[in-house]
C-alpha atoms as a PDB file:
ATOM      1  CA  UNK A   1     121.870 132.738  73.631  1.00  0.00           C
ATOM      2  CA  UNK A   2     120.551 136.063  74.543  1.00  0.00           C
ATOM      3  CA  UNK A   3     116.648 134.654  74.221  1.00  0.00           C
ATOM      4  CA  UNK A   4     117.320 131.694  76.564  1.00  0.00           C
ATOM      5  CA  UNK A   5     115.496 129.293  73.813  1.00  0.00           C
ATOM      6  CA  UNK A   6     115.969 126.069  72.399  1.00  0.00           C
ATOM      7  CA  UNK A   7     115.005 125.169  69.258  1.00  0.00           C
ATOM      8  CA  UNK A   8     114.466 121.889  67.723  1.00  0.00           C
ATOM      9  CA  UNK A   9     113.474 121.746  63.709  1.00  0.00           C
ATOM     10  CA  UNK A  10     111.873 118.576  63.731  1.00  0.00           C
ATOM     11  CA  UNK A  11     112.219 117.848  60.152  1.00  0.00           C
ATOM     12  CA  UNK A  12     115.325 118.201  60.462  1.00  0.00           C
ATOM     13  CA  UNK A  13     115.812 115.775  63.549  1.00  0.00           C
ATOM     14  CA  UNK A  14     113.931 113.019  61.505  1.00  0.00           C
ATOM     15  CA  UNK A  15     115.768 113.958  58.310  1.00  0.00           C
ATOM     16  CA  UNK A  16     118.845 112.976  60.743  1.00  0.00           C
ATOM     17  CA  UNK A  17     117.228 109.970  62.328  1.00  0.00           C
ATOM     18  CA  UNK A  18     115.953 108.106  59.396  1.00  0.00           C
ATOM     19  CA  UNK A  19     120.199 108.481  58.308  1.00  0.00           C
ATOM     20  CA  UNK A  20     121.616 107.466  60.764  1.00  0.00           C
ATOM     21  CA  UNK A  21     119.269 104.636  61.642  1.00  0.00           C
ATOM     22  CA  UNK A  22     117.503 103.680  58.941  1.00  0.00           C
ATOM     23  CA  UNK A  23     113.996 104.173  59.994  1.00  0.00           C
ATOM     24  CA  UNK A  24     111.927 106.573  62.392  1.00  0.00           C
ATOM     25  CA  UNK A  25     111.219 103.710  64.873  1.00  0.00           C
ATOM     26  CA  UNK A  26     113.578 105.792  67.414  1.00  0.00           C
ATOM     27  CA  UNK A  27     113.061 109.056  66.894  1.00  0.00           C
ATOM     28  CA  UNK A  28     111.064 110.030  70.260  1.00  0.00           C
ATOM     29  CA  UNK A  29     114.529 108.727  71.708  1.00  0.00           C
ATOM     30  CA  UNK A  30     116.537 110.653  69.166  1.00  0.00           C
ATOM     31  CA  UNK A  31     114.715 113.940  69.405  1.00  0.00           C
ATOM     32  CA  UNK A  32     115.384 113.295  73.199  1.00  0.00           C
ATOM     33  CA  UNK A  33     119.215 113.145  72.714  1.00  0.00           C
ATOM     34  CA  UNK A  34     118.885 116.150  70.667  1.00  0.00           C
ATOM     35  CA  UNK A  35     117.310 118.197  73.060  1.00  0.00           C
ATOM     36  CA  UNK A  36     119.297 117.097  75.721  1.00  0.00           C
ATOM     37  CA  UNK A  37     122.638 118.348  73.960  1.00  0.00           C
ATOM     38  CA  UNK A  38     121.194 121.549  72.417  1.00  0.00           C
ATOM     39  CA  UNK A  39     120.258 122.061  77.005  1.00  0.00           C
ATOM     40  CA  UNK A  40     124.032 121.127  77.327  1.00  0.00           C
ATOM     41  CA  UNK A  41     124.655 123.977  74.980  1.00  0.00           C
ATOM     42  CA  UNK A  42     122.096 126.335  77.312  1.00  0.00           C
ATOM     43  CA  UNK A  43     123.585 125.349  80.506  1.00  0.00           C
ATOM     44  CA  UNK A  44     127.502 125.482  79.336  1.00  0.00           C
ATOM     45  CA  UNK A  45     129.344 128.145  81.474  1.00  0.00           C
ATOM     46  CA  UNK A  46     131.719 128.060  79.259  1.00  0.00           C
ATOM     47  CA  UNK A  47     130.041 128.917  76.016  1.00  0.00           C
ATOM     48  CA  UNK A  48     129.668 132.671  76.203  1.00  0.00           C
ATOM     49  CA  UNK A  49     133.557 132.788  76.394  1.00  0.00           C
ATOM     50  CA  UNK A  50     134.355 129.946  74.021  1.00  0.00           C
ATOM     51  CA  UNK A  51     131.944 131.753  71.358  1.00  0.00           C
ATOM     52  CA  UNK A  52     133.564 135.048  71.952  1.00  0.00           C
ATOM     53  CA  UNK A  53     136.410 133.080  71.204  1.00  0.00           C
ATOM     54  CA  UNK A  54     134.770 132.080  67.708  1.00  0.00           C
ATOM     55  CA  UNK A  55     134.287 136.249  66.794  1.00  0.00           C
ATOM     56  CA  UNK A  56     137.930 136.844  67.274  1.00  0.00           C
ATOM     57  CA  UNK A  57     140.695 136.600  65.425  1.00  0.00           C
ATOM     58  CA  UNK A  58     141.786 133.222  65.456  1.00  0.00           C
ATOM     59  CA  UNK A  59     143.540 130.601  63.136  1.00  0.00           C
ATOM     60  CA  UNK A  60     141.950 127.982  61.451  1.00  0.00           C
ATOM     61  CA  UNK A  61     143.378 125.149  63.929  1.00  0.00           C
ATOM     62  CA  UNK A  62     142.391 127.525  67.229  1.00  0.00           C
ATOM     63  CA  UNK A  63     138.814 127.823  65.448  1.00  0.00           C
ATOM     64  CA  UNK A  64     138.587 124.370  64.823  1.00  0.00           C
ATOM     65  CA  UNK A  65     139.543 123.127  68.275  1.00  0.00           C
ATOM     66  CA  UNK A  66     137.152 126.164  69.906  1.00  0.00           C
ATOM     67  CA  UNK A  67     134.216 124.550  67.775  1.00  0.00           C
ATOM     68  CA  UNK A  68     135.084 121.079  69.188  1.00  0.00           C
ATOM     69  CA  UNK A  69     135.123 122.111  72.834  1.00  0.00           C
ATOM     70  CA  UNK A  70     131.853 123.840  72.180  1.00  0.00           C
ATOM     71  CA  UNK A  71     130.242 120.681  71.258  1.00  0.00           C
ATOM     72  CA  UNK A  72     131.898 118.161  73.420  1.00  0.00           C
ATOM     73  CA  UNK A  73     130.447 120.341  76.316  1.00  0.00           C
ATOM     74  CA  UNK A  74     127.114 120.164  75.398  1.00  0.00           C
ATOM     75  CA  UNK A  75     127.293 116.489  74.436  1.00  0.00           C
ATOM     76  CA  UNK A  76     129.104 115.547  78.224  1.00  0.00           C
ATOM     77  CA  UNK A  77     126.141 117.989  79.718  1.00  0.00           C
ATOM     78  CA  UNK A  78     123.533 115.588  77.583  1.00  0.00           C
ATOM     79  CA  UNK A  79     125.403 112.195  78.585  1.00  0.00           C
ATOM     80  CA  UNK A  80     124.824 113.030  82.177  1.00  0.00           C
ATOM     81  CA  UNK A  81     121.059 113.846  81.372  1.00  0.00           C
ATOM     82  CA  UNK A  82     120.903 111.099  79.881  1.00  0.00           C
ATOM     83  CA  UNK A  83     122.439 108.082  82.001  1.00  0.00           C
ATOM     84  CA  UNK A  84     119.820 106.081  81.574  1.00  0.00           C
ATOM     85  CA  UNK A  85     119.396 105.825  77.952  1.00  0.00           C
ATOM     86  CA  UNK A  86     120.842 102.976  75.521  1.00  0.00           C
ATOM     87  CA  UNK A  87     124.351 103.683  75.764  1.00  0.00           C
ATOM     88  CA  UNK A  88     125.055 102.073  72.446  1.00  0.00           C
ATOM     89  CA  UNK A  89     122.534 104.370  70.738  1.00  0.00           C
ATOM     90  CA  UNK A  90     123.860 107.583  72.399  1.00  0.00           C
ATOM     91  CA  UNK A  91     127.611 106.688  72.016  1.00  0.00           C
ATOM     92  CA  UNK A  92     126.691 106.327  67.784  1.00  0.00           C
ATOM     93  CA  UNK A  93     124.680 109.668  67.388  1.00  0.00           C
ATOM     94  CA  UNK A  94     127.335 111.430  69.912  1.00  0.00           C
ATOM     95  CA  UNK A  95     130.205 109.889  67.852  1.00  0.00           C
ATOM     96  CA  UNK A  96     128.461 110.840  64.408  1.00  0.00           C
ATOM     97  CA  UNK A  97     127.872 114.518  66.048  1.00  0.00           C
ATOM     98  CA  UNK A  98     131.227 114.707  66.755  1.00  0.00           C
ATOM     99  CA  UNK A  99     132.560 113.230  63.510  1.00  0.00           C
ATOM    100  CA  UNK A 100     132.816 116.510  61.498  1.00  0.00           C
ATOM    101  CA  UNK A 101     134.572 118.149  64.107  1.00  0.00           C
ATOM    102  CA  UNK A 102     137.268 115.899  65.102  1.00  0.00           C
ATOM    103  CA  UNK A 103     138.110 115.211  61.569  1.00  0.00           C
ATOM    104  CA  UNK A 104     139.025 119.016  61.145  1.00  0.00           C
ATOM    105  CA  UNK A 105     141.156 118.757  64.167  1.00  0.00           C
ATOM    106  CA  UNK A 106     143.151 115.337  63.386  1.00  0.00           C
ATOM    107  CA  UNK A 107     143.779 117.497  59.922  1.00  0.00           C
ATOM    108  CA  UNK A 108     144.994 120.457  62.055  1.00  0.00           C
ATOM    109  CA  UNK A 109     147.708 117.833  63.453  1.00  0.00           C
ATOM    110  CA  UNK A 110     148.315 115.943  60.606  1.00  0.00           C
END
């Protein structure tokens, strides 16, 4: 945070891409999407606060839900960015980003 950077590890982001859609035939699109929620992350006023949040002393289910916030707000930041992009193929790497996450909150209520 302190740097103001964003960094993208492109291997990575086609290591992702090829996954989740079989091929690299979208990835200028992907890396897009990817760079658009990493600037949601950059631009989120909340995320010096929620991160604090992470350093304290929380419980597992607090910590869980504070990591979920922390990405939803960079993926809503990204979905306004990105308004104009296949809908369908945002709404499946969104929902895959967010996968992890919500999974370790529905086990928080479960």
């Amino acid at each position: 945070m302190a740097s103001h950077t964003v960094t993208l590890y492109e291997e990575e982001i086609k290591r992702q891409c090829s996954r989740l859609f079989g091929s690299l035939d979208r990835l200028e699109e992907y890396t897009a999407v990817i760079f658009a929620h990493e600037l949601g992350h950059a631009e989120d006023p909340q995320l010096e606060d929620l991160s604090l949040l992470l350093d304290g002393e929380l419980t597992i289910q607090e910590r869980n839900w504070t990591a979920l916030q922390i990405e939803e707000n960079a993926w809503r930041y990204a979905e306004k960015l990105l308004a104009d992009m296949d809908q369908a193929f945002l709404a499946k790497i969104i929902t895959e980003s967010l996968a992890a996450y919500r999974e370790k909150v529905a086990g928080d209520i479960a």
